[in-house]
Protein backbone atom coordinates (compact mmCIF):
# COMPACT_ATOMS: atom_id res chain seq x y z
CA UNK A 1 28.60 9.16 -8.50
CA UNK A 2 27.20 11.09 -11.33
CA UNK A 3 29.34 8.86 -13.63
CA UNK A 4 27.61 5.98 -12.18
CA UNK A 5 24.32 7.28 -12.74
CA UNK A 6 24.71 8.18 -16.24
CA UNK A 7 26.80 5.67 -18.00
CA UNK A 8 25.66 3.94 -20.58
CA UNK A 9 22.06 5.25 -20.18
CA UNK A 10 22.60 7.58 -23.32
CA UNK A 11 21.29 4.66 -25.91
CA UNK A 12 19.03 3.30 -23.10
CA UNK A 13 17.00 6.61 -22.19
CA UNK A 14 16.16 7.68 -25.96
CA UNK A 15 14.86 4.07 -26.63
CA UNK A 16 12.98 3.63 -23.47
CA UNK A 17 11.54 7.47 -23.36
CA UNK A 18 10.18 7.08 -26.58
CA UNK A 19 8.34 3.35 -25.94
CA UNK A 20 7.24 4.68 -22.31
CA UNK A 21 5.90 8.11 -24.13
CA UNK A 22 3.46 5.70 -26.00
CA UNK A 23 2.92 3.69 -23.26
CA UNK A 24 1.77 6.60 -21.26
CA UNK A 25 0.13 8.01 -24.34
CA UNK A 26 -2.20 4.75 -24.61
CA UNK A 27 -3.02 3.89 -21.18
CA UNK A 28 -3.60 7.47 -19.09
CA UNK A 29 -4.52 9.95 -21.62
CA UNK A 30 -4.61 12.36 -18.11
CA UNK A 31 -0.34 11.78 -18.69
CA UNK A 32 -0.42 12.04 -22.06
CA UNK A 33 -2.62 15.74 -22.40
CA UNK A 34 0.46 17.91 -21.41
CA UNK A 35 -0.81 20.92 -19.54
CA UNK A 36 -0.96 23.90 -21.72
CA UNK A 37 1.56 25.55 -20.50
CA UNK A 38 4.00 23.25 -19.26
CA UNK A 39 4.93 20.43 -20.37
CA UNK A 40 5.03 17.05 -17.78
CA UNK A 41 5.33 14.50 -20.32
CA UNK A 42 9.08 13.10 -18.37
CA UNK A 43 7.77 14.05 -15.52
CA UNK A 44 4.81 11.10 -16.46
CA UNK A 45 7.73 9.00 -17.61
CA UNK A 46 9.41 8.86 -14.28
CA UNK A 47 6.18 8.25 -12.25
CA UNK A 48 4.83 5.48 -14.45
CA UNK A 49 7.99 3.99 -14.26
CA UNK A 50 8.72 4.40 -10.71
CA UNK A 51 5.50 4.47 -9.12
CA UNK A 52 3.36 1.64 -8.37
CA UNK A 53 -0.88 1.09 -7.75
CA UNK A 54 -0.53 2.56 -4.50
CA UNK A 55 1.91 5.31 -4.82
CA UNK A 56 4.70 3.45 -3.32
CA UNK A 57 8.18 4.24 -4.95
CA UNK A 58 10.63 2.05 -6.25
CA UNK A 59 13.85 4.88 -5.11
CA UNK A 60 16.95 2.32 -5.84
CA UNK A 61 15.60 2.23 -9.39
CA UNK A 62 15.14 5.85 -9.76
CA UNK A 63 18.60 7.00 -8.00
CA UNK A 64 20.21 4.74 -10.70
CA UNK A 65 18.60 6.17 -13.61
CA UNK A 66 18.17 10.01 -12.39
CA UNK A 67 18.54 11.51 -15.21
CA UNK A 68 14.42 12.17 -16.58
CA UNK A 69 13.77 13.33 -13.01
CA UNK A 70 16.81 15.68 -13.28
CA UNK A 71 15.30 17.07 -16.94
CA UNK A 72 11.88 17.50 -15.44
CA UNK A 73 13.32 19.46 -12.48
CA UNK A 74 15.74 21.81 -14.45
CA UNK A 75 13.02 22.43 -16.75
CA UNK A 76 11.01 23.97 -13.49
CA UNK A 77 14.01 25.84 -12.98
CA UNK A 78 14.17 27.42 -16.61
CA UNK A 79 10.61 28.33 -16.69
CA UNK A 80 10.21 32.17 -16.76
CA UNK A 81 8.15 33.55 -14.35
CA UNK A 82 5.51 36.47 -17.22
CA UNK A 83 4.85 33.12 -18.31
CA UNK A 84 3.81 31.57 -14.95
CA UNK A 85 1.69 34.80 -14.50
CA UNK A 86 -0.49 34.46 -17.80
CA UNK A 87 -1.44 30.78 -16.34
CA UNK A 88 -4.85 30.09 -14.82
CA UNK A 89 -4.83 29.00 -11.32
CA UNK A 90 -5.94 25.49 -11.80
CA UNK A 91 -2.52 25.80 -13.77
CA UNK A 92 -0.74 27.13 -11.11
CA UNK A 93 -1.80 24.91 -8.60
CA UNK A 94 -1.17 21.51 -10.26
CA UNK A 95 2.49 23.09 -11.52
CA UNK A 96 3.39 23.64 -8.12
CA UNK A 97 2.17 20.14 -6.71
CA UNK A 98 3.96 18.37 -9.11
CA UNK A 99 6.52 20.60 -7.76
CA UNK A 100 6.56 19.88 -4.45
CA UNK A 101 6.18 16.03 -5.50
CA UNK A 102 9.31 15.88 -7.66
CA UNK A 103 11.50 17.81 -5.74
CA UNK A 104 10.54 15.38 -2.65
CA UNK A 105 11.76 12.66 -4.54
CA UNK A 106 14.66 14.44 -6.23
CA UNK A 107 15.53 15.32 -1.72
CA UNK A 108 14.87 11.75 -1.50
CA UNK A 109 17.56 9.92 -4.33
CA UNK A 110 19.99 12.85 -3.06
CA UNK A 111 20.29 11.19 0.20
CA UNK A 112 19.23 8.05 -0.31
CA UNK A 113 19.98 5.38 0.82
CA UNK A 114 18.89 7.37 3.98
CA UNK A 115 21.53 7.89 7.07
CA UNK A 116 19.51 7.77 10.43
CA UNK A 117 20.44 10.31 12.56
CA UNK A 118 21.47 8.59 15.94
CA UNK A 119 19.62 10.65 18.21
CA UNK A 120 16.36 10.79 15.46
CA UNK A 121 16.27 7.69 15.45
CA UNK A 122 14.36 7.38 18.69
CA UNK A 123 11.40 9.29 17.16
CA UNK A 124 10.95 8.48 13.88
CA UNK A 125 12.14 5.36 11.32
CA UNK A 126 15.79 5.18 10.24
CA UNK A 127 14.53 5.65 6.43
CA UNK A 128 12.39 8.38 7.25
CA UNK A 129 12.54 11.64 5.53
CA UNK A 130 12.52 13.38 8.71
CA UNK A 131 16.17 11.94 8.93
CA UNK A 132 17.34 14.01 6.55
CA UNK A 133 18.52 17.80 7.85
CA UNK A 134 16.63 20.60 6.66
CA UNK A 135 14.72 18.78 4.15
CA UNK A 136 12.21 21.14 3.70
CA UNK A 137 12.76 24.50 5.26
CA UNK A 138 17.14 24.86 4.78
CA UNK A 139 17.44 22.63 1.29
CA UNK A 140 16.68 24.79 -1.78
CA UNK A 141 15.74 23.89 -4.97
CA UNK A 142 15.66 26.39 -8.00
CA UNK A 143 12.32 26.88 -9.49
CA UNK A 144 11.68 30.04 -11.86
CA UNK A 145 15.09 30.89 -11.33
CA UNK A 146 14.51 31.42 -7.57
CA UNK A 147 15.68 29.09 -4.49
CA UNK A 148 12.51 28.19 -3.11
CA UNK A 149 11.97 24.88 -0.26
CA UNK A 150 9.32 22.68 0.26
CA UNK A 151 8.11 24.17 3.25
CA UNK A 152 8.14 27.60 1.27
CA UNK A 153 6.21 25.88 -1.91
CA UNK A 154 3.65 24.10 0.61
CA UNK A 155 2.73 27.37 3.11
CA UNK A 156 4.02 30.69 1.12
CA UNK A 157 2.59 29.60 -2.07
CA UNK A 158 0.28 27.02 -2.28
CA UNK A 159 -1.70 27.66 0.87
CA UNK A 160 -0.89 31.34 0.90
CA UNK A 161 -1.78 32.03 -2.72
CA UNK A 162 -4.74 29.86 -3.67
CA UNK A 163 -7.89 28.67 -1.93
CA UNK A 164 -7.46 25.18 -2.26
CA UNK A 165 -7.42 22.92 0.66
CA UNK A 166 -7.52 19.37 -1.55
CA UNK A 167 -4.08 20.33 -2.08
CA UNK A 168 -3.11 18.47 1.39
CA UNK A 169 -4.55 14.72 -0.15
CA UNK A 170 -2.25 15.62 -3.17
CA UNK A 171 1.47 16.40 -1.59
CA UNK A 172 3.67 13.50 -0.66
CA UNK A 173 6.52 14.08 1.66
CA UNK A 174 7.49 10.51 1.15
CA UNK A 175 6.09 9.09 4.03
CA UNK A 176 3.29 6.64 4.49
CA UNK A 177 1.21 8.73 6.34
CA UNK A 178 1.12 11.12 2.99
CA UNK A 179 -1.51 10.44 0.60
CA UNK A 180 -0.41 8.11 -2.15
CA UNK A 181 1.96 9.55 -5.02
CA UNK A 182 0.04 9.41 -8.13
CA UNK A 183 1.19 7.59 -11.11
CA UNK A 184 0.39 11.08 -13.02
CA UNK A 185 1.35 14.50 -13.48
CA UNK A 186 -1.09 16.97 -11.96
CA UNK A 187 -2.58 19.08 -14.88
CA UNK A 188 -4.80 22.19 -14.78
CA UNK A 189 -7.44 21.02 -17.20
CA UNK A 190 -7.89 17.81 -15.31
CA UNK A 191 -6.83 19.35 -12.03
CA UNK A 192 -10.47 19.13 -10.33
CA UNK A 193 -11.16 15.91 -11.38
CA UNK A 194 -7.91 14.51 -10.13
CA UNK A 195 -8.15 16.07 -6.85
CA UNK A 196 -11.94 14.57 -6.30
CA UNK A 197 -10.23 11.41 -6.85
CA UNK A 198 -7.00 11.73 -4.36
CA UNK A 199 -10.11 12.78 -1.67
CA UNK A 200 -12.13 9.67 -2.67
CA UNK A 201 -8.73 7.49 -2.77
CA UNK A 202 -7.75 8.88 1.15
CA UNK A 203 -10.92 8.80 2.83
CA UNK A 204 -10.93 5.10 1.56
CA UNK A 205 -7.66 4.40 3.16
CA UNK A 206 -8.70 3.15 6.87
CA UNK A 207 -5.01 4.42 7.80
CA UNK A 208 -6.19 7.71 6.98
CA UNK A 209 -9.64 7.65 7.69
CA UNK A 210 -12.07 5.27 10.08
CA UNK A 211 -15.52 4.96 11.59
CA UNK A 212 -15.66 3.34 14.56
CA UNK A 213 -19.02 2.64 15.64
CA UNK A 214 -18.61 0.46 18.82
CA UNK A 215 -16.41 2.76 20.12
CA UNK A 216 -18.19 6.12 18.52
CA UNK A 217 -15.25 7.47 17.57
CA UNK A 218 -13.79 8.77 13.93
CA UNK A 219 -9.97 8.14 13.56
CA UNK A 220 -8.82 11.15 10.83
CA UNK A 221 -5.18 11.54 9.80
CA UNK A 222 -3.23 14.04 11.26
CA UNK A 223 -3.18 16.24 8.12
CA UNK A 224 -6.79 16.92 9.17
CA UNK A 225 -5.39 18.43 12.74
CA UNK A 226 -2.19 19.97 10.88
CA UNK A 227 -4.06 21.74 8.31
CA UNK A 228 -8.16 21.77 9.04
CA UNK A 229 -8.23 25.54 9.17
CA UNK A 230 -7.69 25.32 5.23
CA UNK A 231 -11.33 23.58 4.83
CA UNK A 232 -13.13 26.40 6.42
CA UNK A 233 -13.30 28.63 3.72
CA UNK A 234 -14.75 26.45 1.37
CA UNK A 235 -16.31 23.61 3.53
CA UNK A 236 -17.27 25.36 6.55
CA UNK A 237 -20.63 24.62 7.79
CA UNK A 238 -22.94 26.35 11.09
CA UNK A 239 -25.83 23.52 11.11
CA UNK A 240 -24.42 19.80 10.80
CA UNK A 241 -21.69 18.06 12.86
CA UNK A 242 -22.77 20.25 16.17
CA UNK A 243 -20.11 19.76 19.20
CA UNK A 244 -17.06 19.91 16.77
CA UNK A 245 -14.88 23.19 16.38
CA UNK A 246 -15.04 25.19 13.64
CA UNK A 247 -12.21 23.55 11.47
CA UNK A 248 -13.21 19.70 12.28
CA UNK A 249 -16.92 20.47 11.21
CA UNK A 250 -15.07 22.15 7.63
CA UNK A 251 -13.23 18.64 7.42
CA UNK A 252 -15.95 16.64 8.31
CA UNK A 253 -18.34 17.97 5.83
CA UNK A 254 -15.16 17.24 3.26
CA UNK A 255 -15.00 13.97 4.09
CA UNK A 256 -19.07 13.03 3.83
CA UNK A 257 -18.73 13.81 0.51
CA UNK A 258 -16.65 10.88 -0.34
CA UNK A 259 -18.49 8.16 2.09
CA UNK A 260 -21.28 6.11 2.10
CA UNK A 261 -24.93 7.56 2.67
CA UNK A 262 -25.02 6.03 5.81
CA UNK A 263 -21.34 7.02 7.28
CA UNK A 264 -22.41 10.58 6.00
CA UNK A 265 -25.27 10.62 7.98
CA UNK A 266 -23.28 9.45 10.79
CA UNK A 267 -20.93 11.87 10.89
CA UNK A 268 -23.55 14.45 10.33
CA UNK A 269 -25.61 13.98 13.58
CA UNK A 270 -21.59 14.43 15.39
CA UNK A 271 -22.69 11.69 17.90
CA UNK A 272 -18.94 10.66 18.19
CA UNK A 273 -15.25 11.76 19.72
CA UNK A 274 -12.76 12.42 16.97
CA UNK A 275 -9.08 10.86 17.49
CA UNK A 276 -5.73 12.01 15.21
CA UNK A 277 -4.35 9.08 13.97
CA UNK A 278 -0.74 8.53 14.62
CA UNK A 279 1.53 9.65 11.49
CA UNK A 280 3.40 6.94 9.79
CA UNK A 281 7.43 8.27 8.94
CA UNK A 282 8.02 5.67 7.71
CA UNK A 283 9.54 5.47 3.11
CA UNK A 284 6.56 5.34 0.99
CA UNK A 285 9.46 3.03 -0.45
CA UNK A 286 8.44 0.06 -2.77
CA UNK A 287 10.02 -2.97 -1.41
């Protein structure tokens, strides 16, 4: 297999890497301004390449030209940790999303194409992540020189370490009920910016996000039941959304911020039911 992947893409990679380097370095100067301290520039390479408009990914193509991913994912591996330390947060936080993001699709081309599990099968899609075993708490990766998994990346550092809950509209487990896999590295100058634009780019999506006013309802993705607790710290509120608990008036006073005037004044005066939408297992796989 590995023979497969790699022959004759010796020629092929340097000639492509450099013409998708300028590419990259004239059409998303976000790609382009390597973080500080890291550098993501193959990591770019593989998501401009791979990734489409609306974070869908083309996995056939990648599996059969692995090897930038593979670079980008040893080079996580090989970074020592005093250096790590000396970073700023907004640093650490966007080098540990891009993380999480890489190494999903690194699980992903390991297994893929996908084997459905028989009995999961009944629950969830036969290309769904979730078929995979231990995906994210028994599969280890090596990052720093340490085996960590995605579950450990996701709860023991990301939420655990930082206050940061716009972290959850930035990790894709490779399903469509994630938010959509940017066609970018995460970088800490930037980091804000590109996390304002994930939120505005999810509360958009009426699969993650709907006002229904006939009804009086507001349909939120289950991320938002998963993980609300995180939004207290920094969007918890006493006064607006009344009749809500404590972690769905924290997400709804994150979500008026990317809404019309009048939905956020809906969803202020809480005169609704909230419902979890349904998650969708399903490849984030571009067909």
């Amino acid at each position: 297999m590995k023979d497969r992947h790699n022959r004759g893409t010796g020629l092929w990679y340097g000639t492509m890497l450099v013409a998708l380097m300028a590419s990259i370095a004239l059409e998303s100067p976000q790609v382009a301004a390597e973080n500080t301290d890291f550098p993501y520039i193959v990591y770019g390479t593989v998501l401009q390449t791979y990734v489409d408009d609306e974070g869908m990914v083309n996995y056939r193509g990648l599996k059969e030209n692995r090897k930038p991913l593979d670079e980008f994912t040893e080079s996580m591996s090989r970074l020592d940790p005093k250096a790590y330390d000396a970073w700023a947060d907004t640093d650490k936080i966007a080098f540990w999303i891009n993380a999480y993001n890489a190494l999903t699709l690194k699980a992903i081309i390991d297994h893929y194409p996908i084997k459905a599990s028989f009995f999961k099968s009944f629950v969830y899609p036969a290309n769904s992540i979730r078929q995979i075993p231990g995906v994210w708490d028994k599969i280890t990766f090596s990052v720093m020189g340490r085996d960590v998994t995605l579950d450990g990346i996701e709860h023991e550092i990301l939420r655990s370490e930082f206050n940061e809950p716009r972290i959850h509209v930035a990790l894709v487990c490779a399903a469509m009920g994630c938010p959509p896999l940017r066609k970018e590295p995460y970088v800490g100058p930037q980091l804000d910016a590109q996390l304002d634009d994930q939120s505005a780019k999810f509360v958009k999506d009426p699969d993650k996000f709907r006002i229904d006013r006939t009804d009086n309802k507001v349909y939120l993705s289950s991320i938002f039941d998963w993980f609300g607790e995180d939004f207290v710290k920094t969007y918890g509120v006493t006064k607006d959304f009344s009749g809500f608990s404590e972690k769905q008036k924290a997400v709804l006073n994150f979500l008026s911020r990317y809404v019309e005037p009048a939905e956020k004044a809906y969803l202020v005066e809480g005169s609704f039911s909230i419902e979890y939408l349904k998650y969708d297992w399903s490849l984030n796989e571009k067909r």
